[in-house]
PDB file of N, CA and C in Angstrom:
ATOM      1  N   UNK A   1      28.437-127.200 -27.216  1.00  0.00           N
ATOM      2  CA  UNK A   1      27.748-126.278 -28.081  1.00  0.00           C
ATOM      3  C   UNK A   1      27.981-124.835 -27.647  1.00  0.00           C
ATOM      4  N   UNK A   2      28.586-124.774 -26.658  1.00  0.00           N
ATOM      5  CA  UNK A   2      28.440-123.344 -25.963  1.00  0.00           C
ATOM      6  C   UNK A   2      30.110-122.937 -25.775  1.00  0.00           C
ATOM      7  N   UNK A   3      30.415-121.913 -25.976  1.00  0.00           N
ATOM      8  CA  UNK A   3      32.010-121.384 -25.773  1.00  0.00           C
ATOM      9  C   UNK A   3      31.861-120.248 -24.477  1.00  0.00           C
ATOM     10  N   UNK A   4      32.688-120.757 -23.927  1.00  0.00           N
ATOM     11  CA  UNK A   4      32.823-119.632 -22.703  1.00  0.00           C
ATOM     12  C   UNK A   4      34.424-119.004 -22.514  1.00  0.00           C
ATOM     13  N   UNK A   5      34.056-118.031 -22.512  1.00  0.00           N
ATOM     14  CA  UNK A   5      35.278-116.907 -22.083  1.00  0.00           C
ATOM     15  C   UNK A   5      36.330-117.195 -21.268  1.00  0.00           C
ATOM     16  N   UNK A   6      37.562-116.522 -20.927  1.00  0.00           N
ATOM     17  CA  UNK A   6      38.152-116.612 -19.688  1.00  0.00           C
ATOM     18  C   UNK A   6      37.207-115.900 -18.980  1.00  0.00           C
ATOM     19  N   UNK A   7      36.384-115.109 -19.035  1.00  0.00           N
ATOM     20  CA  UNK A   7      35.855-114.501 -17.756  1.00  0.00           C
ATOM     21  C   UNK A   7      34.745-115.332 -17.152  1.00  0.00           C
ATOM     22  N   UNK A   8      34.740-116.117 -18.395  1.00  0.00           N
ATOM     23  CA  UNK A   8      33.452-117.294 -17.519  1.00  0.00           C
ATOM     24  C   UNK A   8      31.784-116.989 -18.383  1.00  0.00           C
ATOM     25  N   UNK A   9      32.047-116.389 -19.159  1.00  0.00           N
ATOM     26  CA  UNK A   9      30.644-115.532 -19.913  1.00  0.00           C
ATOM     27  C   UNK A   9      30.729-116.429 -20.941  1.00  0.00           C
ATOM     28  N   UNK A  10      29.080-116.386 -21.567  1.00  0.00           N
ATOM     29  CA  UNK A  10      29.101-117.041 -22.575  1.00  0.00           C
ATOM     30  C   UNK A  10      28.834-116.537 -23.957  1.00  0.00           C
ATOM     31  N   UNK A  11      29.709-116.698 -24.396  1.00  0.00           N
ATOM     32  CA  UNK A  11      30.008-116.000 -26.531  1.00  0.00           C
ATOM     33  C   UNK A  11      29.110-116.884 -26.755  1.00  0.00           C
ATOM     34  N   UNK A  12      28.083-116.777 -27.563  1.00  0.00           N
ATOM     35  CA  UNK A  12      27.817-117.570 -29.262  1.00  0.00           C
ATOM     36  C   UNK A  12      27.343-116.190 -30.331  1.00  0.00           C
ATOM     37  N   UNK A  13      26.963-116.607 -31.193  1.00  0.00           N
ATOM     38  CA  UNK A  13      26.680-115.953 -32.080  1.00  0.00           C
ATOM     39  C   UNK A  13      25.842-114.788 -32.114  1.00  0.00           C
ATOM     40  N   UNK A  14      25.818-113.979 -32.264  1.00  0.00           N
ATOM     41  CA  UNK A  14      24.690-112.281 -32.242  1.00  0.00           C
ATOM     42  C   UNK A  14      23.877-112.349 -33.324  1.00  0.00           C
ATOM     43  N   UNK A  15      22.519-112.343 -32.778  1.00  0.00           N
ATOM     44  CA  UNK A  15      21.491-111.982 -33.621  1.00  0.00           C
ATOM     45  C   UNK A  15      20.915-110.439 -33.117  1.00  0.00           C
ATOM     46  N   UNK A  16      21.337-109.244 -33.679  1.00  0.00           N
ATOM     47  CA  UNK A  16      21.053-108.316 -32.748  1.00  0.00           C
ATOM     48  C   UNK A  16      21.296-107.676 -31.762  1.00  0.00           C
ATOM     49  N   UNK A  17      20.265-108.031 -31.012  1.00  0.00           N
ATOM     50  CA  UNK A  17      20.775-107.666 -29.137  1.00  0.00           C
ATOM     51  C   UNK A  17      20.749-109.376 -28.416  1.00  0.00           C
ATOM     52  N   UNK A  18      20.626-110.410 -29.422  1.00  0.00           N
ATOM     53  CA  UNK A  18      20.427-111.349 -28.682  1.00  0.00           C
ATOM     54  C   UNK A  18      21.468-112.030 -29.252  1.00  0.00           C
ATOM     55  N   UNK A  19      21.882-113.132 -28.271  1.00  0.00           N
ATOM     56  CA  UNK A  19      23.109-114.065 -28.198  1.00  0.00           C
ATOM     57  C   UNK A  19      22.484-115.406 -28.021  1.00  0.00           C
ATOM     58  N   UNK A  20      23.251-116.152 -29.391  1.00  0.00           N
ATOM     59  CA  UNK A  20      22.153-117.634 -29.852  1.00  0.00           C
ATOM     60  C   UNK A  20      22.823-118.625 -29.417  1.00  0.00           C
ATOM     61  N   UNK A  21      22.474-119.936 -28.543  1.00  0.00           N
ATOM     62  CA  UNK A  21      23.984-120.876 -28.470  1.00  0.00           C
ATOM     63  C   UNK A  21      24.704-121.329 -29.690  1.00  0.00           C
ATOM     64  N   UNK A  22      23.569-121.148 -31.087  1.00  0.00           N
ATOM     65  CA  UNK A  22      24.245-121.693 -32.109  1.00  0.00           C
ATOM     66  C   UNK A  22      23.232-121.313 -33.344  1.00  0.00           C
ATOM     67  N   UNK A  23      23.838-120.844 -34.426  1.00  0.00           N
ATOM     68  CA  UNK A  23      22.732-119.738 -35.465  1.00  0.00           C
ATOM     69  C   UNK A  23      23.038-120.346 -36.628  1.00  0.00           C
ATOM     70  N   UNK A  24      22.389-121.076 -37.424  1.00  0.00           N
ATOM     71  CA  UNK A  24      22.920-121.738 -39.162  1.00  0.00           C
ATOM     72  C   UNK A  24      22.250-120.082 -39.772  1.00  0.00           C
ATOM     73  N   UNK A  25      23.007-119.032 -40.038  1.00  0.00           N
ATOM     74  CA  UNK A  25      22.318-117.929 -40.827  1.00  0.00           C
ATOM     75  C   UNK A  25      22.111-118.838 -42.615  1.00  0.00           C
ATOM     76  N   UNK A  26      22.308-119.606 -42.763  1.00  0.00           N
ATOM     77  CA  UNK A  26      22.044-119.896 -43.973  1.00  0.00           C
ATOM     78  C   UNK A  26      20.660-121.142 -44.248  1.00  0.00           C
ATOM     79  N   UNK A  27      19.948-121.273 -43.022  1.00  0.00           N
ATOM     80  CA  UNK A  27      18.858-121.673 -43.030  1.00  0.00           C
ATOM     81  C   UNK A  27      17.749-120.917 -41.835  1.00  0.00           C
ATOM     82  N   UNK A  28      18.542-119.442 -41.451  1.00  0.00           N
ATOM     83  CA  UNK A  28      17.813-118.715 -40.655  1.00  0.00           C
ATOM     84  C   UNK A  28      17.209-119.608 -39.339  1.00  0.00           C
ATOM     85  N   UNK A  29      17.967-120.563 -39.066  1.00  0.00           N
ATOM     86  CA  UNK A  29      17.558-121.022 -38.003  1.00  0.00           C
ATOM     87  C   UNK A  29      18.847-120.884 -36.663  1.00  0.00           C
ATOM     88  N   UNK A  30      17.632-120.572 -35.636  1.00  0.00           N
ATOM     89  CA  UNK A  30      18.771-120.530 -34.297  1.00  0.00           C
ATOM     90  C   UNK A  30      18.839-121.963 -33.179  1.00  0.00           C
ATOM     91  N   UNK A  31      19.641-122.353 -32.613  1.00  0.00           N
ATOM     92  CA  UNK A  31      19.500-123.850 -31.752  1.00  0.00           C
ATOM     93  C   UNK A  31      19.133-122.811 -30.692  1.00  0.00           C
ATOM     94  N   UNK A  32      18.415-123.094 -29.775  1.00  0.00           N
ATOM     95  CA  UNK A  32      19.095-122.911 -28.292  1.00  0.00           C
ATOM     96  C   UNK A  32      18.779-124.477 -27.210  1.00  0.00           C
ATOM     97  N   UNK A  33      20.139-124.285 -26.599  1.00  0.00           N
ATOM     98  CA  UNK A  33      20.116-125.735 -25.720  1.00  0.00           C
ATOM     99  C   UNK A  33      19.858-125.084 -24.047  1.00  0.00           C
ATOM    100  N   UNK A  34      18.283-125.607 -23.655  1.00  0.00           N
ATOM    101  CA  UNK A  34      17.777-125.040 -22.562  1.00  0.00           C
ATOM    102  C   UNK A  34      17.639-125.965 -21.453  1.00  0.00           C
ATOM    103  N   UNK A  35      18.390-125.627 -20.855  1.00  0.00           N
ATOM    104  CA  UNK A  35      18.511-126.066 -18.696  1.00  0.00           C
ATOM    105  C   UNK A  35      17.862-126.101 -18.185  1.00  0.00           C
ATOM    106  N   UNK A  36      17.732-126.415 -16.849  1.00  0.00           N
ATOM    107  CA  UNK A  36      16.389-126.079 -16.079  1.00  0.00           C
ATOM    108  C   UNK A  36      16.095-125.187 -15.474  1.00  0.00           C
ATOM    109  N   UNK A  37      17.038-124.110 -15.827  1.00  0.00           N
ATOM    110  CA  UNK A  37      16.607-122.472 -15.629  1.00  0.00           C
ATOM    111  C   UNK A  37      15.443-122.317 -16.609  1.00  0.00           C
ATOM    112  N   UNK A  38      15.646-122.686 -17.469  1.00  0.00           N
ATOM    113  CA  UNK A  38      14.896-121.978 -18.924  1.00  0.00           C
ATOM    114  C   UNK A  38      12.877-122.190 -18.078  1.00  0.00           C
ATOM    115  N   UNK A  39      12.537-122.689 -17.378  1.00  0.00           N
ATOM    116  CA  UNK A  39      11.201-122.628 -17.166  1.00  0.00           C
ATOM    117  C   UNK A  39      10.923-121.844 -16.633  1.00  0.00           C
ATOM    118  N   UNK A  40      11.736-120.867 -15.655  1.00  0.00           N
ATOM    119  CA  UNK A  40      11.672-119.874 -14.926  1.00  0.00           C
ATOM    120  C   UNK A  40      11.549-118.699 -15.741  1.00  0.00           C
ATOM    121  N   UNK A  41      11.842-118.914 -17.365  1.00  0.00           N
ATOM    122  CA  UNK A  41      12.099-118.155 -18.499  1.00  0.00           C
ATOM    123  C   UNK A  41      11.281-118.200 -18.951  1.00  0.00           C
ATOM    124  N   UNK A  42      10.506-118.712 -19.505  1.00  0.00           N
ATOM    125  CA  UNK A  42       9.299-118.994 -20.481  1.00  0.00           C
ATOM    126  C   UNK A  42       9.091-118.134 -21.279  1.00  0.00           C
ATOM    127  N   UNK A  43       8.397-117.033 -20.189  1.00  0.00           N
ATOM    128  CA  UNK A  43       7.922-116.125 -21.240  1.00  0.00           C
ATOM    129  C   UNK A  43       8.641-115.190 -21.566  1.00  0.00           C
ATOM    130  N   UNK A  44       9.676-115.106 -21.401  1.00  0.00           N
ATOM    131  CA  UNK A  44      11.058-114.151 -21.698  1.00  0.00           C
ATOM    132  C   UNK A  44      11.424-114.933 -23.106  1.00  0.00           C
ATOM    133  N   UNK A  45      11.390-116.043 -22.853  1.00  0.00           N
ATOM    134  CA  UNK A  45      12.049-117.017 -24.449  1.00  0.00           C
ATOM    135  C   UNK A  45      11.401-116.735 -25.506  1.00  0.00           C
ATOM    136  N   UNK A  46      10.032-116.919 -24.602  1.00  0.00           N
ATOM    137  CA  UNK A  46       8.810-116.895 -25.784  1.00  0.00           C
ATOM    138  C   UNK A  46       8.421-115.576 -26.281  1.00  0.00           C
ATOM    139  N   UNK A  47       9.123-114.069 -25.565  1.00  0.00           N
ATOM    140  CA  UNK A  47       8.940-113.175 -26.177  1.00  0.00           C
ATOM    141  C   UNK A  47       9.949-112.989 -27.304  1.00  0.00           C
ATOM    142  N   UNK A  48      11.316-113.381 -27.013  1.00  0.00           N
ATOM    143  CA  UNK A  48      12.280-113.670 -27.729  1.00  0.00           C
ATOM    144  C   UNK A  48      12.377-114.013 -29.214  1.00  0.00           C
ATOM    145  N   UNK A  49      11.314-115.440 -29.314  1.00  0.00           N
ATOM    146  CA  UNK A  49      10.955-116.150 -30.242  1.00  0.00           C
ATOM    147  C   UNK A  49      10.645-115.666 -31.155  1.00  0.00           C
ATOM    148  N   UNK A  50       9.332-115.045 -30.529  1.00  0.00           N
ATOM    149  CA  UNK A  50       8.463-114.040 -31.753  1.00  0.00           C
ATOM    150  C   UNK A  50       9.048-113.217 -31.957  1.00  0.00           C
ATOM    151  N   UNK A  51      10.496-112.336 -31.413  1.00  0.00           N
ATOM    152  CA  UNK A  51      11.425-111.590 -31.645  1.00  0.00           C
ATOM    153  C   UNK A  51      11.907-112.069 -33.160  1.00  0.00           C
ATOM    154  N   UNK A  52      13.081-112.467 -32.684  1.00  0.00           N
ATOM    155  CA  UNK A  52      13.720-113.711 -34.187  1.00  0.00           C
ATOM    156  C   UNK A  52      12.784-113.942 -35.023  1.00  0.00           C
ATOM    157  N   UNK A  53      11.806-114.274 -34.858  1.00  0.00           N
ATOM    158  CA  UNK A  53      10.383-114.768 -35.646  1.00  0.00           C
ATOM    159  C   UNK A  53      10.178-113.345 -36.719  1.00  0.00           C
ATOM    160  N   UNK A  54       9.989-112.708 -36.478  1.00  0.00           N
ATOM    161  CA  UNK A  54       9.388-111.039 -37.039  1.00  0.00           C
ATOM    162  C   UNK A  54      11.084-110.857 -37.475  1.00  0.00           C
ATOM    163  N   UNK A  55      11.903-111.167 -37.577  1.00  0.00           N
ATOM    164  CA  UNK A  55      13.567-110.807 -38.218  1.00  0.00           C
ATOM    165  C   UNK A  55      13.989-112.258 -39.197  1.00  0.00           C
ATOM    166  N   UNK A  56      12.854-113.011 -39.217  1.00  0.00           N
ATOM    167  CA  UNK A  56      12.849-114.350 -40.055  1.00  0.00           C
ATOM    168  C   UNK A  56      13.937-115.062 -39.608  1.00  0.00           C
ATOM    169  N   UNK A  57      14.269-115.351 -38.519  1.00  0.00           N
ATOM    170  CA  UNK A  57      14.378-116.851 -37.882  1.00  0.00           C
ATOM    171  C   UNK A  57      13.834-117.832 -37.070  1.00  0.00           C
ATOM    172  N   UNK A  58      13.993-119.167 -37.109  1.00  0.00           N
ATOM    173  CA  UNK A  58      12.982-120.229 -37.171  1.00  0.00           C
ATOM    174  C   UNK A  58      13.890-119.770 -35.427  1.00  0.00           C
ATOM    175  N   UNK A  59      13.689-120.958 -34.350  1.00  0.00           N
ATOM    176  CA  UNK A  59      13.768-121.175 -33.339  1.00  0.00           C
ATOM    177  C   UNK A  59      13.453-122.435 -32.501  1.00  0.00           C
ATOM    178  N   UNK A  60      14.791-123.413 -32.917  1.00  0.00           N
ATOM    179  CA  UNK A  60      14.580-124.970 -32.550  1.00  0.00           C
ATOM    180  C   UNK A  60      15.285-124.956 -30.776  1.00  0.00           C
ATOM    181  N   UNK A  61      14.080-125.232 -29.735  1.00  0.00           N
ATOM    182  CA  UNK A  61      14.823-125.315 -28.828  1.00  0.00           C
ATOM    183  C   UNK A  61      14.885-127.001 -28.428  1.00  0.00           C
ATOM    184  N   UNK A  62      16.246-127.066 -27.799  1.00  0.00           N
ATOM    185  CA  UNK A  62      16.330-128.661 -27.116  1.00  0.00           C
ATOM    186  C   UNK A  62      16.451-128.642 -26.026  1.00  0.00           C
ATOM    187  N   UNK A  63      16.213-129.497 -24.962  1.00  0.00           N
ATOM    188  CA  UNK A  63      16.075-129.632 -23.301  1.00  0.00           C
ATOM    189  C   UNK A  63      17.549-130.092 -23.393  1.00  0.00           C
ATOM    190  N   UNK A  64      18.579-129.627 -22.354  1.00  0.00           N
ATOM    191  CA  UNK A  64      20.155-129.794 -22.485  1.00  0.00           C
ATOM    192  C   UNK A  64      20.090-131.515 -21.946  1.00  0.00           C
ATOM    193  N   UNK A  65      18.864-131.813 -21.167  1.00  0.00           N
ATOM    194  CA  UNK A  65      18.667-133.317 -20.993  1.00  0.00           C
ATOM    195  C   UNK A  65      18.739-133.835 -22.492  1.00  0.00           C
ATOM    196  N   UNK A  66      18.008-133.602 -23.134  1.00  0.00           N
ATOM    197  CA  UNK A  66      18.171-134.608 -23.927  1.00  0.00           C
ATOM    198  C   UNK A  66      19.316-134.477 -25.239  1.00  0.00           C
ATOM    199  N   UNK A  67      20.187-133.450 -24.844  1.00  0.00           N
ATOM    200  CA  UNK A  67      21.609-133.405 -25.624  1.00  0.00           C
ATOM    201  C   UNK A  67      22.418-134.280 -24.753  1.00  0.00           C
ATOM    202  N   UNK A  68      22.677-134.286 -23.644  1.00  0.00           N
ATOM    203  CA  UNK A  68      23.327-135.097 -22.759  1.00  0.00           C
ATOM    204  C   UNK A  68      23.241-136.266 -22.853  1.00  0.00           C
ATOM    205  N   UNK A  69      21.219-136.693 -22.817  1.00  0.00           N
ATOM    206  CA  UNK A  69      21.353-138.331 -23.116  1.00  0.00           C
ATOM    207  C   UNK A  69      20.744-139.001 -24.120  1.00  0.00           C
ATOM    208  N   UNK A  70      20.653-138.003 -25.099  1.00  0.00           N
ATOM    209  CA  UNK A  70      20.160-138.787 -26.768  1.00  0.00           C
ATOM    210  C   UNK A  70      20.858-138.367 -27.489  1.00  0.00           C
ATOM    211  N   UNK A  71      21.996-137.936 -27.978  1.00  0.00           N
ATOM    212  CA  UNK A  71      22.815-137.006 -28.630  1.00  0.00           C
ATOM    213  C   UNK A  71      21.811-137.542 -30.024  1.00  0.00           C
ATOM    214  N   UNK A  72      22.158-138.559 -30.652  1.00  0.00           N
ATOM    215  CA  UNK A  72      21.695-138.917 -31.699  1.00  0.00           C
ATOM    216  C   UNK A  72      19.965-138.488 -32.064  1.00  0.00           C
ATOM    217  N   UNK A  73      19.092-138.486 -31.084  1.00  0.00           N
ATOM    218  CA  UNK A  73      18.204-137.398 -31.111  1.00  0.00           C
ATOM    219  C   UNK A  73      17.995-136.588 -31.733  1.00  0.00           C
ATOM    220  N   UNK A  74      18.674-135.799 -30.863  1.00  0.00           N
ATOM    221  CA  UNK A  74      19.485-133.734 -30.703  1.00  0.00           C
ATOM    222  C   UNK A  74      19.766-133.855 -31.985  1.00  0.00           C
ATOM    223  N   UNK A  75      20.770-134.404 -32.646  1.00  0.00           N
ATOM    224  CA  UNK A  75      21.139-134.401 -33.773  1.00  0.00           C
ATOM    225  C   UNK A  75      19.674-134.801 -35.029  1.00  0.00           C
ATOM    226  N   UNK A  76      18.655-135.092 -34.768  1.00  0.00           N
ATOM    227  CA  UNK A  76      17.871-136.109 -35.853  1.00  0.00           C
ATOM    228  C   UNK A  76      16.854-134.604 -35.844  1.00  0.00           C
ATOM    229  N   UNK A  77      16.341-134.333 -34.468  1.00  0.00           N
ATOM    230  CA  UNK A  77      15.722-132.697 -34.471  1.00  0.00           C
ATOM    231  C   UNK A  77      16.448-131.837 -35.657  1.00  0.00           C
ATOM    232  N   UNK A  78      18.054-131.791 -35.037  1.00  0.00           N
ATOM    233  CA  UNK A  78      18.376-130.455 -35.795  1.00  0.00           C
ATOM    234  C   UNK A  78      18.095-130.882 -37.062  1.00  0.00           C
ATOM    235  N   UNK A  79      18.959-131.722 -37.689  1.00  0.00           N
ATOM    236  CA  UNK A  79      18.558-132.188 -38.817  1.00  0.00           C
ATOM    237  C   UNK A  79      16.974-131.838 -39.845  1.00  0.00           C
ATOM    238  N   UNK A  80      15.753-132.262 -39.054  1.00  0.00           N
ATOM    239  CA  UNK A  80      14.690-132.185 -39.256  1.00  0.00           C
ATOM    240  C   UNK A  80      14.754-130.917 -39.743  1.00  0.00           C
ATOM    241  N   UNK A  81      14.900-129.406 -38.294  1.00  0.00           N
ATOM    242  CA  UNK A  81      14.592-128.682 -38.582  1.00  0.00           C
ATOM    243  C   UNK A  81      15.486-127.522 -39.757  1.00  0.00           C
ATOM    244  N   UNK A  82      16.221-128.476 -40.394  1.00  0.00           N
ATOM    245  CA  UNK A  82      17.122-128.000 -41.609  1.00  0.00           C
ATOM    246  C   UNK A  82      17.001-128.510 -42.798  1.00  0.00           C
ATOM    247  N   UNK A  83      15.679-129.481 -42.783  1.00  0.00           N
ATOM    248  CA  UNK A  83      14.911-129.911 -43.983  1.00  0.00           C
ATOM    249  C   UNK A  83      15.917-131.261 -44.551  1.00  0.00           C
ATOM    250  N   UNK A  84      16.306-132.462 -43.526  1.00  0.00           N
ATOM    251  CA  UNK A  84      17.232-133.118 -44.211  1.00  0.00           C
ATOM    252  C   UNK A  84      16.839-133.980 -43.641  1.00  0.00           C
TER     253      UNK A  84
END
């Protein structure tokens, strides 16, 4: 889900000043697939959220655990949160 550079950085999509792992602009929704850094984050995400939120995008996050070991899951979420 994630593209990385030769320099080792990670591209996805620009919302702004923020960089999404993956953005459907045609259902205003953003993925992000979160590690176990992301708890150390919280409230950085969660200011984030309500960021995107107030610029009208939704904000589906997934634990990168359970992309790794439910793919079919991951996939049934996104789905959900794209009204299908």
């Amino acid at each position: 889900m994630r593209r990385v550079t030769a320099s080792g950085r990670h591209s996805g999509p620009l919302l702004g000043q923020y960089i999404a792992d993956l953005a459907v602009p045609s259902a205003r929704l953003v993925i992000e697939v979160d590690g176990p850094y992301h708890a150390a984050r919280a409230a950085a995400d969660a200011r984030r959220d309500r960021e995107l939120g107030r610029r009208g995008w939704r904000v589906l996050r997934l634990p990168a655990e359970l992309v790794a070991k439910d793919v079919a899951e991951a996939v049934a979420r996104v789905r959900s949160a794209l009204g299908g």
